[in-house]
Protein backbone atom coordinates (compact mmCIF):
# COMPACT_ATOMS: atom_id res chain seq x y z
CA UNK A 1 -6.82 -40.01 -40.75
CA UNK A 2 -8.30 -37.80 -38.16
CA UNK A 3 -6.71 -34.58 -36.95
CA UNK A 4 -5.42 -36.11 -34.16
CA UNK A 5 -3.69 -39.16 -35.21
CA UNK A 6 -1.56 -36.67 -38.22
CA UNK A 7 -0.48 -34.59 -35.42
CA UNK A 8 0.91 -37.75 -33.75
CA UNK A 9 1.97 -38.89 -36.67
CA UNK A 10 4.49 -36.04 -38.04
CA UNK A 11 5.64 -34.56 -34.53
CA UNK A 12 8.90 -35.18 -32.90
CA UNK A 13 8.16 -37.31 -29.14
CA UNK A 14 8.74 -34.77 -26.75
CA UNK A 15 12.05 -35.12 -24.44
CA UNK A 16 11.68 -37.61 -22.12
CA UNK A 17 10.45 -36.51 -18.24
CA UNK A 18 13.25 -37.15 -16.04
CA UNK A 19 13.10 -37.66 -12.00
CA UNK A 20 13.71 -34.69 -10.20
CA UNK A 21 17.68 -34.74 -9.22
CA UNK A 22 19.20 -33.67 -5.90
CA UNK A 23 20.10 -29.50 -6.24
CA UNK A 24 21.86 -27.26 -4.35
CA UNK A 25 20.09 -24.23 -2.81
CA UNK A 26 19.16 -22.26 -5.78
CA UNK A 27 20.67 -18.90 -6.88
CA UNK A 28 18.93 -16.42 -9.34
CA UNK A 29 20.03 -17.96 -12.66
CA UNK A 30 19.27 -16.24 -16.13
CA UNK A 31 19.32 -18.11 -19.96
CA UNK A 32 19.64 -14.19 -21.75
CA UNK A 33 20.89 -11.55 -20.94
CA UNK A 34 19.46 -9.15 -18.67
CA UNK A 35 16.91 -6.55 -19.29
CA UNK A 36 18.47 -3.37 -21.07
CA UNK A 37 15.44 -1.29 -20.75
CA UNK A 38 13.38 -0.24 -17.92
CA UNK A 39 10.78 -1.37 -17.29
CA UNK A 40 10.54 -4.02 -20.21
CA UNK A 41 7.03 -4.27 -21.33
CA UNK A 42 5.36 -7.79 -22.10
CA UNK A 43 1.42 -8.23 -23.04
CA UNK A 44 -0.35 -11.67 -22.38
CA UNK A 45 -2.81 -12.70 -24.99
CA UNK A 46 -5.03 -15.07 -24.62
CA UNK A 47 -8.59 -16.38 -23.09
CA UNK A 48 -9.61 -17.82 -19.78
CA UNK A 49 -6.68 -20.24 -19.14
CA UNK A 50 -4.60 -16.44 -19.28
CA UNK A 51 -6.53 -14.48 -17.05
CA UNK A 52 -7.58 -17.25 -14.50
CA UNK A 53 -11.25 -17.80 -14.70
CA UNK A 54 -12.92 -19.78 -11.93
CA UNK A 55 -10.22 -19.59 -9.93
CA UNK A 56 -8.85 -16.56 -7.24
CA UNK A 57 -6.30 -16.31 -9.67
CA UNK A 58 -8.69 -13.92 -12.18
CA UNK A 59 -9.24 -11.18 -9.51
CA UNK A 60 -5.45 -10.89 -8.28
CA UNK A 61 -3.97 -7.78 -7.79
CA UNK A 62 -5.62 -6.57 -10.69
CA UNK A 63 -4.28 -2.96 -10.73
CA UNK A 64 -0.49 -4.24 -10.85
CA UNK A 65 -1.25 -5.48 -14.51
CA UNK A 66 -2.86 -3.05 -17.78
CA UNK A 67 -6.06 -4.73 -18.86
CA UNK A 68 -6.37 -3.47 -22.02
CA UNK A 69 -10.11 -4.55 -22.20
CA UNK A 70 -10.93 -3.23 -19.23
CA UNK A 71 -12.21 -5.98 -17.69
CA UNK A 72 -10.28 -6.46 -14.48
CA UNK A 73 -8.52 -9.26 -14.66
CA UNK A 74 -4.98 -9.64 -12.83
CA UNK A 75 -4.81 -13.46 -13.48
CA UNK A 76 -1.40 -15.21 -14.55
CA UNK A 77 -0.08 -11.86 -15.80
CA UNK A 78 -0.54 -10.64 -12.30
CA UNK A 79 1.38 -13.58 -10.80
CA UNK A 80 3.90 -12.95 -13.78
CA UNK A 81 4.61 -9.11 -12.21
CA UNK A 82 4.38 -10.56 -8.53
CA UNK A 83 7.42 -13.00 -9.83
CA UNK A 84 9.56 -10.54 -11.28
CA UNK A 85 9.03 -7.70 -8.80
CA UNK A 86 10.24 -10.33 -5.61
CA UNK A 87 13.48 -10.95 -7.94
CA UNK A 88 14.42 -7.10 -8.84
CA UNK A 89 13.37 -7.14 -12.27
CA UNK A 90 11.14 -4.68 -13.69
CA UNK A 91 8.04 -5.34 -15.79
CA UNK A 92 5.33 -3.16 -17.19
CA UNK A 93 2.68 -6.37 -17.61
CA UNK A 94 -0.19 -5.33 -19.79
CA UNK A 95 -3.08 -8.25 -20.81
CA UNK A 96 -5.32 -8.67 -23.97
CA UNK A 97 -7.75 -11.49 -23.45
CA UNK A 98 -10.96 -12.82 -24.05
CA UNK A 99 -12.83 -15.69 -22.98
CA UNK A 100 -13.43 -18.90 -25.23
CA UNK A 101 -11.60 -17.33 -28.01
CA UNK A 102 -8.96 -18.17 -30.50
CA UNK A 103 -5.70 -16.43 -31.94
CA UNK A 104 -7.97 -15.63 -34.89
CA UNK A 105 -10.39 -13.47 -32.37
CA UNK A 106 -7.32 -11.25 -31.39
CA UNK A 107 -5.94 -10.91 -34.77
CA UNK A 108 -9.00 -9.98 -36.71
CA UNK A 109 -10.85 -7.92 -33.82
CA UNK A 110 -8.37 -7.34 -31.24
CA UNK A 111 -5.56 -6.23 -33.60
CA UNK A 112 -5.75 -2.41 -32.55
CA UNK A 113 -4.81 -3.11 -29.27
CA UNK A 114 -2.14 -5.36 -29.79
CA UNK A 115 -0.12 -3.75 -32.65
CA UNK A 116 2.03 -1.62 -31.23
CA UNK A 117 6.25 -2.25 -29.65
CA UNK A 118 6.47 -4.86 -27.04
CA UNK A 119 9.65 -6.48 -25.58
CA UNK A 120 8.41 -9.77 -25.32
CA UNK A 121 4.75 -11.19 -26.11
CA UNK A 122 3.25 -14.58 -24.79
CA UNK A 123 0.47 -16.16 -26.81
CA UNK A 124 -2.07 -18.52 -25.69
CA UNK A 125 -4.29 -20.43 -27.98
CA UNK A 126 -7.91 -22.02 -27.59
CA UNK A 127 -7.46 -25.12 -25.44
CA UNK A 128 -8.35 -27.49 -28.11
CA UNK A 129 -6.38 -25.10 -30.89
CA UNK A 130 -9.89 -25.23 -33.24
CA UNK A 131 -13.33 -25.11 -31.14
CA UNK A 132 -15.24 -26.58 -34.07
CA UNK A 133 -12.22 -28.93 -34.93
CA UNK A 134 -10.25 -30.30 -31.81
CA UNK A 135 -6.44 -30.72 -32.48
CA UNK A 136 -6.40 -28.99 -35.68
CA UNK A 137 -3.24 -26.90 -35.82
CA UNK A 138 -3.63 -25.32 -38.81
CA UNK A 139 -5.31 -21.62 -37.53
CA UNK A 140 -2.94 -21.81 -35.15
CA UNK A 141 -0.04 -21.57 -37.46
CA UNK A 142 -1.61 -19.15 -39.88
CA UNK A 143 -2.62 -16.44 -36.92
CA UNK A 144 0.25 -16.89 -34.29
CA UNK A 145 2.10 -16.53 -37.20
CA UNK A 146 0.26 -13.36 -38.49
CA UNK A 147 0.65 -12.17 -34.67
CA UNK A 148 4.45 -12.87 -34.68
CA UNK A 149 4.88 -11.10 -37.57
CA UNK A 150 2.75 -7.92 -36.77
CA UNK A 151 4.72 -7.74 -33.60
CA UNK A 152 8.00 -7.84 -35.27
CA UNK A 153 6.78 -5.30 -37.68
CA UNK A 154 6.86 -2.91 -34.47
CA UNK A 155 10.12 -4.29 -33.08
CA UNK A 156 12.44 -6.61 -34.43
CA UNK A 157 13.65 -7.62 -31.34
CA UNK A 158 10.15 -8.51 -29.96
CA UNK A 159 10.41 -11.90 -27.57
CA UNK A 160 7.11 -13.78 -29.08
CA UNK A 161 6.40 -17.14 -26.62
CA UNK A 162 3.74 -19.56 -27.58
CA UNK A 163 2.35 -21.30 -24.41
CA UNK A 164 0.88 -24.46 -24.99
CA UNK A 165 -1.63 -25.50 -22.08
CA UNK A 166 -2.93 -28.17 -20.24
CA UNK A 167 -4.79 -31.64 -21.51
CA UNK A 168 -8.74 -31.28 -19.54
CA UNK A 169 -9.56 -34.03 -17.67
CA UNK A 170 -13.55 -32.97 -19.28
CA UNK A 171 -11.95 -33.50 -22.79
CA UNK A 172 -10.04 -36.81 -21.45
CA UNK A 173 -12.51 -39.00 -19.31
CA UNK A 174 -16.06 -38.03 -20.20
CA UNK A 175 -17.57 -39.89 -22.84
CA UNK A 176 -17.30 -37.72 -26.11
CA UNK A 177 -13.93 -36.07 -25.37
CA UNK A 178 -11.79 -35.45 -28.36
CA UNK A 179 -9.33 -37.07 -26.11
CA UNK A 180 -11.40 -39.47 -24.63
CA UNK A 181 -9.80 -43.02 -23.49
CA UNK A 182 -6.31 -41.32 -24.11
CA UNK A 183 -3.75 -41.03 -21.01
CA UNK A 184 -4.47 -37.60 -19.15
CA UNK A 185 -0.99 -36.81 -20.42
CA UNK A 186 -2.14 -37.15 -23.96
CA UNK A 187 -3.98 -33.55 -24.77
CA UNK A 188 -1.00 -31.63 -23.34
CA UNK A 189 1.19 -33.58 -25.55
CA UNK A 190 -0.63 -33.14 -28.26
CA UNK A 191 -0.78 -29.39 -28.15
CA UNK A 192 2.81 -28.86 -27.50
CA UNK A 193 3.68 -30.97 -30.80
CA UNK A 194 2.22 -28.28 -32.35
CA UNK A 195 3.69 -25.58 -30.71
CA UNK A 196 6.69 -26.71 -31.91
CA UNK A 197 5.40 -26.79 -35.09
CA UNK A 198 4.17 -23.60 -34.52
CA UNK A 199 6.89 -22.38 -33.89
CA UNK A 200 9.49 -24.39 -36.21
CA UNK A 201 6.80 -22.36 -39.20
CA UNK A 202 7.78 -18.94 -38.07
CA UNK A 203 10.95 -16.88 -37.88
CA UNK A 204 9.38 -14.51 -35.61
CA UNK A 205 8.34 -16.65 -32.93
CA UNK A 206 11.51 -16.72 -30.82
CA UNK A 207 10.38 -19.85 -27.42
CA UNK A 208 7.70 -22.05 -26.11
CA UNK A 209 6.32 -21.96 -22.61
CA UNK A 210 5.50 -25.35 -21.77
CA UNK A 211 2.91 -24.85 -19.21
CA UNK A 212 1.09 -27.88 -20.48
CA UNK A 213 4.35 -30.47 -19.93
CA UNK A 214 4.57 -28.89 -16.58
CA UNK A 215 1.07 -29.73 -15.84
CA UNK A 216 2.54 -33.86 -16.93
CA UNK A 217 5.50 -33.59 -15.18
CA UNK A 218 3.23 -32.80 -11.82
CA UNK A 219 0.81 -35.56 -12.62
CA UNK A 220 3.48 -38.14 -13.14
CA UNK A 221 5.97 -36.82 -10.05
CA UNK A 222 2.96 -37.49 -7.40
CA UNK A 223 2.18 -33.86 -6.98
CA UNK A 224 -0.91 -33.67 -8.48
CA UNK A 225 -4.10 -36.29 -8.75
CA UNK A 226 -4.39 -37.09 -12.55
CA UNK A 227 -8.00 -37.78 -12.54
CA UNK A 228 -10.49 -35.64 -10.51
CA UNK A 229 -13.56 -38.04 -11.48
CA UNK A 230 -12.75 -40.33 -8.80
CA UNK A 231 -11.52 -37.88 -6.25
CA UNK A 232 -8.26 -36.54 -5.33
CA UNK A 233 -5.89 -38.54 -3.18
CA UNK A 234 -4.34 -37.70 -0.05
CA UNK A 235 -1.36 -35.81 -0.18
CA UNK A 236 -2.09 -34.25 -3.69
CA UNK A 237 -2.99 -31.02 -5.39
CA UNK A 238 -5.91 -30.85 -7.95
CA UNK A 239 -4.68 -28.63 -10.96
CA UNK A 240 -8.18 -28.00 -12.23
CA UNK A 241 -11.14 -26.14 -10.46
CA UNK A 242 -14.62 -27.67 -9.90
CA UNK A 243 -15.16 -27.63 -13.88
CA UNK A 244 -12.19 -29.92 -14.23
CA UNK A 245 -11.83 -27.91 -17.20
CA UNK A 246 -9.99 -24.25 -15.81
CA UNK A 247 -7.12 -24.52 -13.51
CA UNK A 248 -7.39 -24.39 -10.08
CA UNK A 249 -5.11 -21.66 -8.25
CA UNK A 250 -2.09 -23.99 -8.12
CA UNK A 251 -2.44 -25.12 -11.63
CA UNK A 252 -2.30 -21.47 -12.18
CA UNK A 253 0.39 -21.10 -9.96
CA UNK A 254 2.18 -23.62 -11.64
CA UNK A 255 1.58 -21.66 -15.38
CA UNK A 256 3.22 -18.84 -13.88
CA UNK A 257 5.93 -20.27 -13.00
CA UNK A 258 6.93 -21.54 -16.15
CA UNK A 259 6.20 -18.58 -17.84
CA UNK A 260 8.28 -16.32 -15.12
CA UNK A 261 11.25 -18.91 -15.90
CA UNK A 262 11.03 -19.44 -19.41
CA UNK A 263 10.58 -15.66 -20.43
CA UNK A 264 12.61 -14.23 -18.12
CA UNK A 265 15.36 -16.64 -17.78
CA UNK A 266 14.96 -16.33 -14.16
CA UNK A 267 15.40 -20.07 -12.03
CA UNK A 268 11.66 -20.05 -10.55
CA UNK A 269 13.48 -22.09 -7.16
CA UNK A 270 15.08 -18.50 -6.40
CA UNK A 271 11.29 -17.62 -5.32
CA UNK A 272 11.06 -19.77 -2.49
CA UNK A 273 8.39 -21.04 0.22
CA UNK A 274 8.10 -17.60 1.42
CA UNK A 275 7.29 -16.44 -1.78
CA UNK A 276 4.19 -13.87 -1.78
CA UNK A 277 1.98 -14.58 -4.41
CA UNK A 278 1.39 -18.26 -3.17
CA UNK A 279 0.88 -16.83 0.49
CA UNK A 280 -2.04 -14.33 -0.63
CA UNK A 281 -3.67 -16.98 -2.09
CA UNK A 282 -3.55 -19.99 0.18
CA UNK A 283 -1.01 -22.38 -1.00
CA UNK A 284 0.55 -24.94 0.43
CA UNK A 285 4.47 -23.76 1.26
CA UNK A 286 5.77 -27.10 0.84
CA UNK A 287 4.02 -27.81 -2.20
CA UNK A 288 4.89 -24.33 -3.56
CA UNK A 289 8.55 -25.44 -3.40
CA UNK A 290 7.89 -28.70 -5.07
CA UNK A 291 5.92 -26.63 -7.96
CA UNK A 292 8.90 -24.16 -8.33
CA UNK A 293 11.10 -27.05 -8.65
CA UNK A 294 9.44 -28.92 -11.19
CA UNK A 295 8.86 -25.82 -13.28
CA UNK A 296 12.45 -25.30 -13.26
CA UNK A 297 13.10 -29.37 -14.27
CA UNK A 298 10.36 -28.90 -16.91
CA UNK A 299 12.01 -25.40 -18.65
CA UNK A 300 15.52 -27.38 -18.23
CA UNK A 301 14.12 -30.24 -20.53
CA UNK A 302 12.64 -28.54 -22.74
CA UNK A 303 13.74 -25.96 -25.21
């Protein structure tokens, strides 16, 4: 039995993707209680789908975030900031990443710029979980796990997120694929199963992001084409950038989003069309709205 079809075959389905419902005009809304420090301090880990490569996403406002690698990057952590500082909350948003590299990378080399107090920590793993063995989850149990715990170690009130990412339509239509003749959907599912594994393994991994089930809920809802190959359709937003691989600003956008609402408890409608992030980079108003409003439908249906 291939990697794959265990994962399929010992995870939970995923809660089911309802139609967006008719809402009142959204007020700021928070699942935990508000901050009791300032500023709170959260570090991003992660690789390229973190800091926004191939996409105007990587060099945003750079100097509003701490690169800790020096490498400029503002990326979602920089959208993150952006978020909180349009909704009154402060956030000291520092970022530890590293392209094409696992949660093994930043544990065994990265670990002396990581280990040290944080209020809340969001880990990313390699898009596939194992580069030499797609949709194995086993390294990343052992080293978000070893993170977690590190991080803990140095507060034991440290908020540790796992966010699972995004199927790749490369992985999913080109011959060779590890997800190749699967629905589009299929990756993304398969990588938050086990996040939630993940997650159900360690005591000191506290929520999931699901940036990846946003990415489905989009696809499915009409907002965005679900298969580049054949061009995109009127009317819809590409997530991915030319390498339909990356995301493309809005499927960065979108990441943010759930990663503003999940983490900070914060209802990501309260942003709005006007909001400023989506206006420096080019977005569509309209379909910034729609992406707020799905993030907030995906973080509702999912725990």
């Amino acid at each position: 039995m291939t990697w794959l079809a265990l994962l399929a075959f010992v995870a939970a389905p995923l809660a089911a993707q309802n139609a967006a419902p008719q809402v009142a005009p959204p007020q700021v809304r928070r699942t935990q209680a508000p901050p009791t420090q300032s500023p709170r301090t959260i570090l991003f880990v992660g690789n390229s789908f973190t800091f926004g490569a191939n996409s105007p996403v990587m060099r945003f406002r750079p100097g509003s975030v701490v690169d800790l690698t020096g490498q400029g990057f503002g990326g979602v952590p920089a959208l993150f900031k952006a978020f909180t500082a349009q909704v009154g909350l402060d956030y000291s948003v520092y970022s530890e990443t590293q392209g094409g590299q696992t949660l093994r990378f930043h544990y065994e080399q990265r670990r002396a710029l990581i280990d040290r107090r944080w209020d809340a920590v969001v880990l990313q793993e390699y898009s596939t979980l194992d580069p030499q063995r797609p949709g194995n989850p086993e390294n990343y149990q052992r080293y978000a796990g070893a993170i977690a715990k590190m991080l803990t170690a140095r507060n034991p009130r440290v908020n540790v997120a796992l966010m699972p990412t995004w199927s790749r339509a490369d992985q999913t239509y080109k011959a060779g694929g590890a997800w190749a003749g699967r629905p589009i959907t299929a990756m993304a599912d398969d990588i938050a199963r086990a996040a939630a594994r993940v997650r159900a393994s360690s005591r000191d991994i506290a929520m999931i992001i699901p940036a990846g089930q946003a990415w489905n809920r989009a696809m499915q809802a009409g907002i965005a084409d679900p298969n580049p190959y054949d061009g995109v359709s009127y009317g819809q937003i590409n997530l991915w950038t030319w390498d339909q691989y990356h995301a493309s600003a809005y499927g960065y956008y979108l990441e943010a989003l759930v990663a503003f609402g999940r983490v900070t408890g914060t209802d990501p409608r309260v942003l709005g069309r006007e909001e400023r992030a989506a206006q420096d980079l080019g977005l569509n108003p309209d379909t910034v709205v729609r992406l707020q409003t799905l993030a907030w439908e995906t973080l509702r249906d999912t725990r």
